[in-house]
Protein backbone atom coordinates (compact mmCIF):
# COMPACT_ATOMS: atom_id res chain seq x y z
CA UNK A 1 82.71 53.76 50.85
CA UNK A 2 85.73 51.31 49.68
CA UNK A 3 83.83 48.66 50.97
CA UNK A 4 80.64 49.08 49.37
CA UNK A 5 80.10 46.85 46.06
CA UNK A 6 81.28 48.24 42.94
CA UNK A 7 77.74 48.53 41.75
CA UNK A 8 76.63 50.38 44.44
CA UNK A 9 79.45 52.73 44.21
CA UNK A 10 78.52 53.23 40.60
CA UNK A 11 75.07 54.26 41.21
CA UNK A 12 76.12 56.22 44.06
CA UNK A 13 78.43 58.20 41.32
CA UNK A 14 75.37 58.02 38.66
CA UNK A 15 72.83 59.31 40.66
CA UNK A 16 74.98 62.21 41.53
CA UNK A 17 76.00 62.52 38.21
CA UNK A 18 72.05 61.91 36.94
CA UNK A 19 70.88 64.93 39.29
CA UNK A 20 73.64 66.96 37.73
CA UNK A 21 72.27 66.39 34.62
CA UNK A 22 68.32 67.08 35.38
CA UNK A 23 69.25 70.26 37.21
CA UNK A 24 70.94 71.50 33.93
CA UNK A 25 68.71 70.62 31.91
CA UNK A 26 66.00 72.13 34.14
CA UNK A 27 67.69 75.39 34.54
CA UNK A 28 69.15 75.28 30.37
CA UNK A 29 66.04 73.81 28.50
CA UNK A 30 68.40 71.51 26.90
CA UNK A 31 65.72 69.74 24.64
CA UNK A 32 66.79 67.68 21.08
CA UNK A 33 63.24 67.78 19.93
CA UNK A 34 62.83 71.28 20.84
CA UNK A 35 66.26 72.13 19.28
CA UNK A 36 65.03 70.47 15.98
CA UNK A 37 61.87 72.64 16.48
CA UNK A 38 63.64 75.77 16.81
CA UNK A 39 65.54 74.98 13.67
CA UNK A 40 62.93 74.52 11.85
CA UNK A 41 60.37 76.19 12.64
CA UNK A 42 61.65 79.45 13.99
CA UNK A 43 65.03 79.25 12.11
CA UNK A 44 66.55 79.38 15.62
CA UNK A 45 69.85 77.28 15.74
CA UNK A 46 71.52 78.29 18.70
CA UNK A 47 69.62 75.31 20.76
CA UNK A 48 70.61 72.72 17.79
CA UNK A 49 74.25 74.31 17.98
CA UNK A 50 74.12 73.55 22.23
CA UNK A 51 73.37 69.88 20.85
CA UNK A 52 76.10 69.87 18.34
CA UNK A 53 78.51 71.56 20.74
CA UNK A 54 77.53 68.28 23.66
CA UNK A 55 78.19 66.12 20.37
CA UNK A 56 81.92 67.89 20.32
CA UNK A 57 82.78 68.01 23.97
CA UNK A 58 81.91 64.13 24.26
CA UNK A 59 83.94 63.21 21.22
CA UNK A 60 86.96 65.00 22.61
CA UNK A 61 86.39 63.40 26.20
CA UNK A 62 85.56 59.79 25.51
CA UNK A 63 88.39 59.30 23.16
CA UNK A 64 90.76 61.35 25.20
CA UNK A 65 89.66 58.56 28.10
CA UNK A 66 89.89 55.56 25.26
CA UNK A 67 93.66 57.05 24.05
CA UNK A 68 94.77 56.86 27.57
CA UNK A 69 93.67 53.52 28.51
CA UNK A 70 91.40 54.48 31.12
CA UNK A 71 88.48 52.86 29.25
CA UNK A 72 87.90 50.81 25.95
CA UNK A 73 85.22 52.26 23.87
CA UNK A 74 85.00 48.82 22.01
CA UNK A 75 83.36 47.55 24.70
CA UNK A 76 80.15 49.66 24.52
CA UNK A 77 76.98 48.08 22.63
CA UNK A 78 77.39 50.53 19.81
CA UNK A 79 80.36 49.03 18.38
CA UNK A 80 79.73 46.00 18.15
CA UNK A 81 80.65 44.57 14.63
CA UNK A 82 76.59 43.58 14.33
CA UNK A 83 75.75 46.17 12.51
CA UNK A 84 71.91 47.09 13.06
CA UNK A 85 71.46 49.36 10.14
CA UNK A 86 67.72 49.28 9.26
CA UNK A 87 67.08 48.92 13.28
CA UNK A 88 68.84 52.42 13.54
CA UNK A 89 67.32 54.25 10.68
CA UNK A 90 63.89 52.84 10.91
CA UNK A 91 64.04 52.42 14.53
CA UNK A 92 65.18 56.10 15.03
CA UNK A 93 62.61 57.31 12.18
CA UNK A 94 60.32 56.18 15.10
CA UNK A 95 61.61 57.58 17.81
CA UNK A 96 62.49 61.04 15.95
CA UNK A 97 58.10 61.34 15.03
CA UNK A 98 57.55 59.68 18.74
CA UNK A 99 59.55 62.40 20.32
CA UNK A 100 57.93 65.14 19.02
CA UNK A 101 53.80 64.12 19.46
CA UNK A 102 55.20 63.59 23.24
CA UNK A 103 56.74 67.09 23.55
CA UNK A 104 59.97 65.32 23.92
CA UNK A 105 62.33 62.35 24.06
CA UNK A 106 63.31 60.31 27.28
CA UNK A 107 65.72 63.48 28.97
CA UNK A 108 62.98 65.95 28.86
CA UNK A 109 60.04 64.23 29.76
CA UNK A 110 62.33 63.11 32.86
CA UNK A 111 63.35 66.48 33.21
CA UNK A 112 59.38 67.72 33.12
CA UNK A 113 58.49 64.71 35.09
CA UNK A 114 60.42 65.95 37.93
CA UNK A 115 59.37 69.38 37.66
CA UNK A 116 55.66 68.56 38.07
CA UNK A 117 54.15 67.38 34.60
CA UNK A 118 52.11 64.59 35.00
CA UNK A 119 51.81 64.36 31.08
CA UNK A 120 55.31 63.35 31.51
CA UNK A 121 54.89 61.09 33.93
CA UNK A 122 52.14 59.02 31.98
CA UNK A 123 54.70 59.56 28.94
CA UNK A 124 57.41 57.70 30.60
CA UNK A 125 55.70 55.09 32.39
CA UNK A 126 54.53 53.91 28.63
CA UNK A 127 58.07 54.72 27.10
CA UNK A 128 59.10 51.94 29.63
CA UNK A 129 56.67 49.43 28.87
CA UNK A 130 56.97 50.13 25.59
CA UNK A 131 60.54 49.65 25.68
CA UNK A 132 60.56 46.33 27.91
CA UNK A 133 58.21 44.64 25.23
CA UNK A 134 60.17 45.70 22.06
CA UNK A 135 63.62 44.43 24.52
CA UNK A 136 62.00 40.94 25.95
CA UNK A 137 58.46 40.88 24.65
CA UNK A 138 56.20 40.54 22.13
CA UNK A 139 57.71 43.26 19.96
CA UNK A 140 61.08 42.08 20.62
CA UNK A 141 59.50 38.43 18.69
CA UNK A 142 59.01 41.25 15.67
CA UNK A 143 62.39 42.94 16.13
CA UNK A 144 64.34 39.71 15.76
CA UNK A 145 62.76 38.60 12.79
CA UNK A 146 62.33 41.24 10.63
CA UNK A 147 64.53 44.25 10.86
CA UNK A 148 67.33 42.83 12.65
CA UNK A 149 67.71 39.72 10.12
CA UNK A 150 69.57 42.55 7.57
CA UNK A 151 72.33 43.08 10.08
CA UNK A 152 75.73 43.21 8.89
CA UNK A 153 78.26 40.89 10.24
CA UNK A 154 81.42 43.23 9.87
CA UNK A 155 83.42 40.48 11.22
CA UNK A 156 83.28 38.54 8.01
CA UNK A 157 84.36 41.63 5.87
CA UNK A 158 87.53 41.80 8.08
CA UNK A 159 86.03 44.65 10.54
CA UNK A 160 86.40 43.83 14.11
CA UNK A 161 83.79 46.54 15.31
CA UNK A 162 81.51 49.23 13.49
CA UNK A 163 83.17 52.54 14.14
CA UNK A 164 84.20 55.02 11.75
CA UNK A 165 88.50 55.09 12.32
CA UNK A 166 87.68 51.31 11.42
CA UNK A 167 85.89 51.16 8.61
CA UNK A 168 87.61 54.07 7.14
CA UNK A 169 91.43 52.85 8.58
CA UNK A 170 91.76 55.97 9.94
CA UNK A 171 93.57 56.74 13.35
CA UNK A 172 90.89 57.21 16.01
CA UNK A 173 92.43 59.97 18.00
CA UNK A 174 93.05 62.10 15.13
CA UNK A 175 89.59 61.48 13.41
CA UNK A 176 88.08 62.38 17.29
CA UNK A 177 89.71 65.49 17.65
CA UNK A 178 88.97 66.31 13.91
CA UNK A 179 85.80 65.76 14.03
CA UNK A 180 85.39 67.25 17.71
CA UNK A 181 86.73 70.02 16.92
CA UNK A 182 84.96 70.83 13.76
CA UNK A 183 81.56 70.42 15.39
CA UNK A 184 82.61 73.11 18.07
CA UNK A 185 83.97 75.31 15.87
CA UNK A 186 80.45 75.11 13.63
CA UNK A 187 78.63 76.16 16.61
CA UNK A 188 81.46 78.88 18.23
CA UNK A 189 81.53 80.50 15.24
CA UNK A 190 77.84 81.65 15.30
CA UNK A 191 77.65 85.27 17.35
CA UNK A 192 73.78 84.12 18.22
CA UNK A 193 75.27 81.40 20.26
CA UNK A 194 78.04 82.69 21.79
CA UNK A 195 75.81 85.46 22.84
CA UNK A 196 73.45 82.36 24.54
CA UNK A 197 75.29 81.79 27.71
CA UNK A 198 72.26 79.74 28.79
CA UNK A 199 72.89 77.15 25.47
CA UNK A 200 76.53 77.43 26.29
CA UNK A 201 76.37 76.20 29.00
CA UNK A 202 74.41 73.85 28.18
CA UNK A 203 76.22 71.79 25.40
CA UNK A 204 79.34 72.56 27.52
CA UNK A 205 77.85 71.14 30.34
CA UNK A 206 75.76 68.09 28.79
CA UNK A 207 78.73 66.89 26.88
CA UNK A 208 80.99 66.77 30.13
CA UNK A 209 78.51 64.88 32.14
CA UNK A 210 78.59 61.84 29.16
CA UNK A 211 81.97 61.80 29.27
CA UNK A 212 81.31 61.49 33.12
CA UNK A 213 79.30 58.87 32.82
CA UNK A 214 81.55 56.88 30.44
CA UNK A 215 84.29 57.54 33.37
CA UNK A 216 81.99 56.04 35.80
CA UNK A 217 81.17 52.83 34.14
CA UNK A 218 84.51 52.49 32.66
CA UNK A 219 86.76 53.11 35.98
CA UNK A 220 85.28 53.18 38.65
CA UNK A 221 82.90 49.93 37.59
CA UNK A 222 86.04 47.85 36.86
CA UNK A 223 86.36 44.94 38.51
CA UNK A 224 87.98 41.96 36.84
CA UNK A 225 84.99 39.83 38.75
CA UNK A 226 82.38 41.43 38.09
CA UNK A 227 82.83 44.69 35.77
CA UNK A 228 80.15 47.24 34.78
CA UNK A 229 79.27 47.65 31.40
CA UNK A 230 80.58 50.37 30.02
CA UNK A 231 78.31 53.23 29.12
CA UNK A 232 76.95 56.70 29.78
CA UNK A 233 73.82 58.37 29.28
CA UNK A 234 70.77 57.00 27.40
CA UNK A 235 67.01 57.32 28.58
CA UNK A 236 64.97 54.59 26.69
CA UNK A 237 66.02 50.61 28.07
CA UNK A 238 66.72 52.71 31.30
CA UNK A 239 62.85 53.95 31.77
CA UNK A 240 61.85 50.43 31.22
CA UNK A 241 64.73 49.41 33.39
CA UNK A 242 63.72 51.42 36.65
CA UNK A 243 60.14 50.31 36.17
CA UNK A 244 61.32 46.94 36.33
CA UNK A 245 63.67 47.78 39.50
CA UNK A 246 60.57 49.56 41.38
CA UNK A 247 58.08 46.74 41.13
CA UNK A 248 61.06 43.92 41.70
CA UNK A 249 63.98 45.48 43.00
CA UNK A 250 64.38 42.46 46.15
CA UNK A 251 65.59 40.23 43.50
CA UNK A 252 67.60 42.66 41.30
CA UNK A 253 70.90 44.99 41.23
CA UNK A 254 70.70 48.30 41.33
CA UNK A 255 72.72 49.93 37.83
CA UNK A 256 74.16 53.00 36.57
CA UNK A 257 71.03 53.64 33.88
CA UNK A 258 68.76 53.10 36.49
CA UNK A 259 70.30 55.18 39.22
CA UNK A 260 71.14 58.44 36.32
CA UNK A 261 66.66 57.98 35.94
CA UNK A 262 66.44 58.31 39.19
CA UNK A 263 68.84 61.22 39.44
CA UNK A 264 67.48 63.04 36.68
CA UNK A 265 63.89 62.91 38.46
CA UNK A 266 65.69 64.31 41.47
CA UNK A 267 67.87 67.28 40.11
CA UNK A 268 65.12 68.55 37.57
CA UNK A 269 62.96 68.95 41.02
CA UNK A 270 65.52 70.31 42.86
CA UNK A 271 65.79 73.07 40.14
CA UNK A 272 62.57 73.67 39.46
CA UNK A 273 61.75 74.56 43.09
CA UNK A 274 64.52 76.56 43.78
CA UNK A 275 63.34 78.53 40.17
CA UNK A 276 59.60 78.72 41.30
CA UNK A 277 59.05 76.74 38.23
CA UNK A 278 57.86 73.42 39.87
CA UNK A 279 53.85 73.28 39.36
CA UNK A 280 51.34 70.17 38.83
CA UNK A 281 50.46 69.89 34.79
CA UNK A 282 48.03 67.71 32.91
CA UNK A 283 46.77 66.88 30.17
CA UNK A 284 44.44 68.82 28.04
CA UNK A 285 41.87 66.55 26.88
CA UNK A 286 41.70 63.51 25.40
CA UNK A 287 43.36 64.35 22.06
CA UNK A 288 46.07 65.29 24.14
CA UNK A 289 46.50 61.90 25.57
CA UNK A 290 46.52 59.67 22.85
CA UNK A 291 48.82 62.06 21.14
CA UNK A 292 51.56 61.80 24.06
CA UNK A 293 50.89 58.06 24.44
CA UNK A 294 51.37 57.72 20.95
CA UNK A 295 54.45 59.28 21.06
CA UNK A 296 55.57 57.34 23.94
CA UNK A 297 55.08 54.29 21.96
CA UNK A 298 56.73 55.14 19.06
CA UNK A 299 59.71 56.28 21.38
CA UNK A 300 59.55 52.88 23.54
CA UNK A 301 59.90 50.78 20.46
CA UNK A 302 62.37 53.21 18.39
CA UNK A 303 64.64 53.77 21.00
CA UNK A 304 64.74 50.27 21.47
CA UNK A 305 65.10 49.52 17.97
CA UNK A 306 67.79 51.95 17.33
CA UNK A 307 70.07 51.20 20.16
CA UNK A 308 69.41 54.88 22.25
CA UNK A 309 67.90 57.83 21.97
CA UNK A 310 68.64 61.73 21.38
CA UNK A 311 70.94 61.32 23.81
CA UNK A 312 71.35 57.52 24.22
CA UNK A 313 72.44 57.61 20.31
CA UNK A 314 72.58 61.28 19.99
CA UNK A 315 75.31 61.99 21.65
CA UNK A 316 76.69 59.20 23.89
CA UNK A 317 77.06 56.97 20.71
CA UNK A 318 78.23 59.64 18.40
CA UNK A 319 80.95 60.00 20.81
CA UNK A 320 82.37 55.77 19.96
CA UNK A 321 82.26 57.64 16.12
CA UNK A 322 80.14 54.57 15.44
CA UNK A 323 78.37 54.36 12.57
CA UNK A 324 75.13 52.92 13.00
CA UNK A 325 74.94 55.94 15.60
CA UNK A 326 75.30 58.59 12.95
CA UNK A 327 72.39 56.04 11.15
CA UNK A 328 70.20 56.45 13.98
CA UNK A 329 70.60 60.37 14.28
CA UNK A 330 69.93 61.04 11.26
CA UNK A 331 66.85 58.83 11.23
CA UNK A 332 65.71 60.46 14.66
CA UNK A 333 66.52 63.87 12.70
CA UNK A 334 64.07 62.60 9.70
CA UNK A 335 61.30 61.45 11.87
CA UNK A 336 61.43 64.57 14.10
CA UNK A 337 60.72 66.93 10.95
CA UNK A 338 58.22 64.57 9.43
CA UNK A 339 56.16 64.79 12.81
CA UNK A 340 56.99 68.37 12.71
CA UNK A 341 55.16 68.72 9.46
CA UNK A 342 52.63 66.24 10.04
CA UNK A 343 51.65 68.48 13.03
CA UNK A 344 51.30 71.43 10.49
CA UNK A 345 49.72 70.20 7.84
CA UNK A 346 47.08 67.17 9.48
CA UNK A 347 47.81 63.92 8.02
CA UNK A 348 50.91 62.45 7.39
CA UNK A 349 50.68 62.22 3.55
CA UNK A 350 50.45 65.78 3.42
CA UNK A 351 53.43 66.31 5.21
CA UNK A 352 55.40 63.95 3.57
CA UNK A 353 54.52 65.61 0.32
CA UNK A 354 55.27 69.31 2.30
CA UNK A 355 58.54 67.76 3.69
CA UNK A 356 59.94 66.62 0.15
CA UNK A 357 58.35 70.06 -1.40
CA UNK A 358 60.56 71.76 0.82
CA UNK A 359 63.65 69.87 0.14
């Protein structure tokens, strides 16, 4: 194993670390968009609290790895003093009402991918394509001149990166553990929850594996040569990514996104089997189609747009504390209730009219 390539060794350690994950959420049902649903649907909060409690436990981890010197959260895309403001709200706005006519972001429809649902499977091969275009193609021509001509340059108003101990001159571990521990408290406190050992679990669980992953990247990818990029978890560029690997992989590398998609597909299979739960699903008819591709387009070029997804954002960029991650959450938040109504009431003036009735 020493002398395998670093970046070999780092998908070795992602795809472990990817099955993990998809045999979790298999076995959990850890789901943002479903969590969102639950909220507000069924005024059911213990799945958003599992969330919120993965929020908390990566927080406390990545920072606790930054504070020690074992990685350098500065070096992650989402704090980069570019800030991407209307590309996370609008692009997460996107992703948020994609989500949700797909029955799910990137993690799920892995997650039901390898379980058997071919829905899921068409989902994600058009999340990918979608994703590649907005990244290198003809939507990326769009990105870079509209929304992303408003960044802010932080640099020139004396910031040197985007996250919030920066902006707000405030020490980073103690605003980590503050904030870390506030979020688990929120969700501890609720008897419903507690009571869930299945969502325990799960926001215990998720939130260790993306402090994994930023462990992964961070030391055992460094190599003064040739270093990995540090990240963890995200399921957008990744999709697009392994699609790109799988028709062309002789004249590419191998990375730790690619290798957790991969893994993911692998440990949601695993569980479902051993469960009884793996079975072949389609779709519906053709209403059913167009409403998942739809959704996978919107997620392709949100996810894109916004830097990451429910979990890419959600969670692995909430845990840098950088702000255009809280942006993109709450826009994902916004678009994920919007589709919610839009589902309910039939067109999407109506439910923008129900949505701001209701607030």
């Amino acid at each position: 194993m020493q002398d395998l390539p670093i970046h070999l060794l780092v998908a070795i350690a992602g795809l472990a670390a990817g099955t993990a994950f998809g045999a979790l959420a298999q076995r959990t049902g850890f789901c943002t968009m479903g969590a969102i649903s639950d909220a507000v649907v069924m005024d059911d909060k213990r799945r958003l609290r599992a969330w919120i409690a993965a929020i908390g436990i990566a927080m406390l981890g990545a920072n606790a790895l930054h504070a020690a010197g074992a990685i350098d959260l500065r070096g992650s895309i989402y704090l980069a003093p570019n800030l991407g403001w209307l590309g996370a709200i609008f692009g997460g706005a996107l992703f948020g009402f994609g989500m949700v006519l797909a029955g799910g972001c990137g993690q799920r429809n892995l997650v039901r991918a390898g379980a058997g649902n071919l829905k899921s499977v068409v989902v994600l091969l058009i999340l990918g394509i979608a994703a590649y275009a907005t990244l290198r193609g003809i939507v990326g021509y769009a990105r870079v001149n509209t929304w992303e001509r408003l960044n802010l340059d932080l640099r020139a108003l004396g910031f040197a990166d985007q996250s919030l101990p920066t902006l707000a001159g405030i020490d980073r571990p103690i605003l980590a553990v503050l904030l870390g521990a506030a979020l688990l408290i929120w969700c501890f406190k609720d008897k419903a929850f507690r009571a869930s050992k299945r969502d325990v679990i799960a926001g215990l669980g998720v939130g260790a594996l993306i402090v994994l992953g930023w462990a992964i990247t961070g030391v055992l990818g460094r190599d003064d040569f040739d270093p990995t990029p540090l990240a963890s978890f995200t399921f957008v560029a990744p999709v697009g990514d392994t699609l790109f690997y799988a028709m062309f992989w002789t004249g590419t590398k191998i990375n730790f996104g690619v290798s957790t998609v991969f893994g993911m597909l692998i440990g949601s299979a695993i569980a479902a089997k051993a469960s009884g739960e793996w079975r072949l699903e389609s779709f519906r008819d053709a209403n059913d189609f167009l409403r998942n591709a739809g959704g996978a387009i919107l997620m392709g070029i949100g996810g894109v747009s916004a830097l990451g997804c429910t979990v890419g954002q959600g969670i692995t960029g909430l845990s840098t504390l950088a702000v255009g991650s809280f942006l993109a959450v709450a826009g994902i938040v916004f678009g994920a209730i919007l589709a919610l109504k839009y589902l309910e009431e039939g067109s999407l003036g109506a439910a923008v009219k129900a949505l701001f009735a209701r607030g």
